[in-house]
Protein backbone atom coordinates (compact mmCIF):
# COMPACT_ATOMS: atom_id res chain seq x y z
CA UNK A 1 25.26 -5.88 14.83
CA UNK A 2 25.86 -4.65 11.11
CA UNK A 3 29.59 -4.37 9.78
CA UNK A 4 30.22 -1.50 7.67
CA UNK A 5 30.29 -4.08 4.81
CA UNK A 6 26.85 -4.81 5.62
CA UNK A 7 25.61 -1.35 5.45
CA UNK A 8 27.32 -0.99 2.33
CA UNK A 9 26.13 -3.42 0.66
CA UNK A 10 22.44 -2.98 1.88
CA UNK A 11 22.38 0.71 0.41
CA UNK A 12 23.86 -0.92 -2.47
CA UNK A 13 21.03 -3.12 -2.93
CA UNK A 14 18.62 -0.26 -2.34
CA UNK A 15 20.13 2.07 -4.71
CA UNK A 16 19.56 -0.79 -6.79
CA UNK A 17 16.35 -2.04 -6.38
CA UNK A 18 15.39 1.68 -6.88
CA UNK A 19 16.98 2.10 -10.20
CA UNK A 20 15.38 -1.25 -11.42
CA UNK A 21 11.79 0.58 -10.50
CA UNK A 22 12.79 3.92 -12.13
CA UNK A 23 13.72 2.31 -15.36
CA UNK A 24 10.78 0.46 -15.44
CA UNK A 25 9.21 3.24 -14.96
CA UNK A 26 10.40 5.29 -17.39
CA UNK A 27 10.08 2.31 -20.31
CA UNK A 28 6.03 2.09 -19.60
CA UNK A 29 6.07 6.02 -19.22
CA UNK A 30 7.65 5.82 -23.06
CA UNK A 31 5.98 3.37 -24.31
CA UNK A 32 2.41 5.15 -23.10
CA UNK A 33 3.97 7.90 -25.08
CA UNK A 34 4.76 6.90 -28.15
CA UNK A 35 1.49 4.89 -28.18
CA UNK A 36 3.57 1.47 -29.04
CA UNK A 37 0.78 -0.41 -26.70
CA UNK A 38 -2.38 0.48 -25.09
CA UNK A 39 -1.94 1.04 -21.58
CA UNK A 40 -4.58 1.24 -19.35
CA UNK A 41 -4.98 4.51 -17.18
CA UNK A 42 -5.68 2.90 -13.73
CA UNK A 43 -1.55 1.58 -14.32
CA UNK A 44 -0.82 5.38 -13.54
CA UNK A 45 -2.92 5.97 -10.66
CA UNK A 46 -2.86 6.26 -6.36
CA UNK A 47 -3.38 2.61 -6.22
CA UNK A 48 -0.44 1.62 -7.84
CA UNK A 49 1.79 4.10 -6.48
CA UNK A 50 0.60 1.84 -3.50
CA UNK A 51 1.52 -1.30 -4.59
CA UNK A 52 4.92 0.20 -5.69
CA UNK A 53 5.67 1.56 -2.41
CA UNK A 54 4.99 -1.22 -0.66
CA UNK A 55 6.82 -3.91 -2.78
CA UNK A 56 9.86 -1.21 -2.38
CA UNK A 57 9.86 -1.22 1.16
CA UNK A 58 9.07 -5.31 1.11
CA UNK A 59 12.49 -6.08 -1.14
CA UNK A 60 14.14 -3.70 0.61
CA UNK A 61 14.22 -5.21 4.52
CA UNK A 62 14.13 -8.86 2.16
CA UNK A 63 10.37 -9.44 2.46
CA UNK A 64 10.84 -10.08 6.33
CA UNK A 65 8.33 -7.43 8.05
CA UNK A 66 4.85 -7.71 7.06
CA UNK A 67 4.40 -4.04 7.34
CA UNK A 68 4.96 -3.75 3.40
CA UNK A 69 1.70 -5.74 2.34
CA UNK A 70 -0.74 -3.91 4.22
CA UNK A 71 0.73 -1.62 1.23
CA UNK A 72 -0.12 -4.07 -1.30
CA UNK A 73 -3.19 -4.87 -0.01
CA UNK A 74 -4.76 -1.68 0.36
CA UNK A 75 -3.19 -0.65 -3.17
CA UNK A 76 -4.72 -3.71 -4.69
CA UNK A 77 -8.21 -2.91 -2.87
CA UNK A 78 -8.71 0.15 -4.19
CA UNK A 79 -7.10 -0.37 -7.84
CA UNK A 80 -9.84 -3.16 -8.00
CA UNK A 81 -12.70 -0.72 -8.80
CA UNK A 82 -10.42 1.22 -11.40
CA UNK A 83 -9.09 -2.38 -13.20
CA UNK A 84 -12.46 -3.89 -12.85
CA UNK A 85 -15.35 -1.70 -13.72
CA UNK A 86 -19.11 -2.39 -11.61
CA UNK A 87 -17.14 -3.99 -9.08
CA UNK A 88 -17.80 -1.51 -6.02
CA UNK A 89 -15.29 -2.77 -3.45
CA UNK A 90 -13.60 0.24 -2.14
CA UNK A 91 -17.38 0.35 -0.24
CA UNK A 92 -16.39 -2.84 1.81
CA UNK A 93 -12.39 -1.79 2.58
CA UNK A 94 -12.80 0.67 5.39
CA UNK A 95 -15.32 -1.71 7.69
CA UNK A 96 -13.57 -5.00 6.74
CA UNK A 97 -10.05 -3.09 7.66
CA UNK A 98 -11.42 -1.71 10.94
CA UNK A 99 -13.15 -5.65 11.96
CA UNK A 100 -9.98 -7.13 10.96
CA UNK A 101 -7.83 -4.38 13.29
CA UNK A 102 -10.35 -4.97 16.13
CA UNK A 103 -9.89 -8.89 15.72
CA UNK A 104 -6.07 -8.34 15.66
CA UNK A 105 -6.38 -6.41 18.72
CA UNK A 106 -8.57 -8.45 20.68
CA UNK A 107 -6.56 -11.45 19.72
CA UNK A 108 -2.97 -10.16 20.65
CA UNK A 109 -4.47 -8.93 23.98
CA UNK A 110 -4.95 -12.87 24.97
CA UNK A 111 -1.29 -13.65 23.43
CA UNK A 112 0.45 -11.49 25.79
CA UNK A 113 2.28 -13.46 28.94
CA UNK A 114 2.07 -13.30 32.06
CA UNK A 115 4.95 -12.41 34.36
């Protein structure tokens, strides 16, 4: 059970973590602005927003879950064909996610014990 010095902190950390992003943010944001570097276009796309939500949620509960790279991975999967041009693999991630869910499921059926 969580103190309330716990909690604290932990929002804390979040409030954090989220300020770090949003200043990030807003340096590339100015930077693609003033046109101090090139920037590629695919850096402000779906994808990313993706891979940004799901290394958010990761840092936030410390990286414990695994909930926050199916995030990643599907971010990654799909920024792929934007970052990499003539590389079509957005056409392989909806059958390769549903064979690896089926696997998963078939698998944790025979992990389950018996009372």
């Amino acid at each position: 059970m969580k103190t309330i010095t716990e909690n604290q902190s932990s929002g804390r950390n979040t409030r954090t973590i989220l300020g770090i992003i949003l200043f990030f943010l807003g340096i590339v944001l100015l930077v693609d602005q003033l046109n101090l570097f090139f920037i590629p276009g695919w850096l402000f796309s779906w994808p990313m927003l993706l891979i940004v939500i799901g290394l958010y949620v990761g840092a936030r509960h410390n990286f414990s879950n695994l909930s926050w790279i199916v995030l990643v991975i599907l971010g990654t999967a799909f920024l792929v064909d934007d970052a990499i041009p003539g590389l079509l693999i957005s056409n392989f991630i909806w059958p390769t996610g549903l064979i690896i869910l089926g696997v998963y499921i078939i698998m944790r059926r025979g992990l389950k014990k018996n009372p």
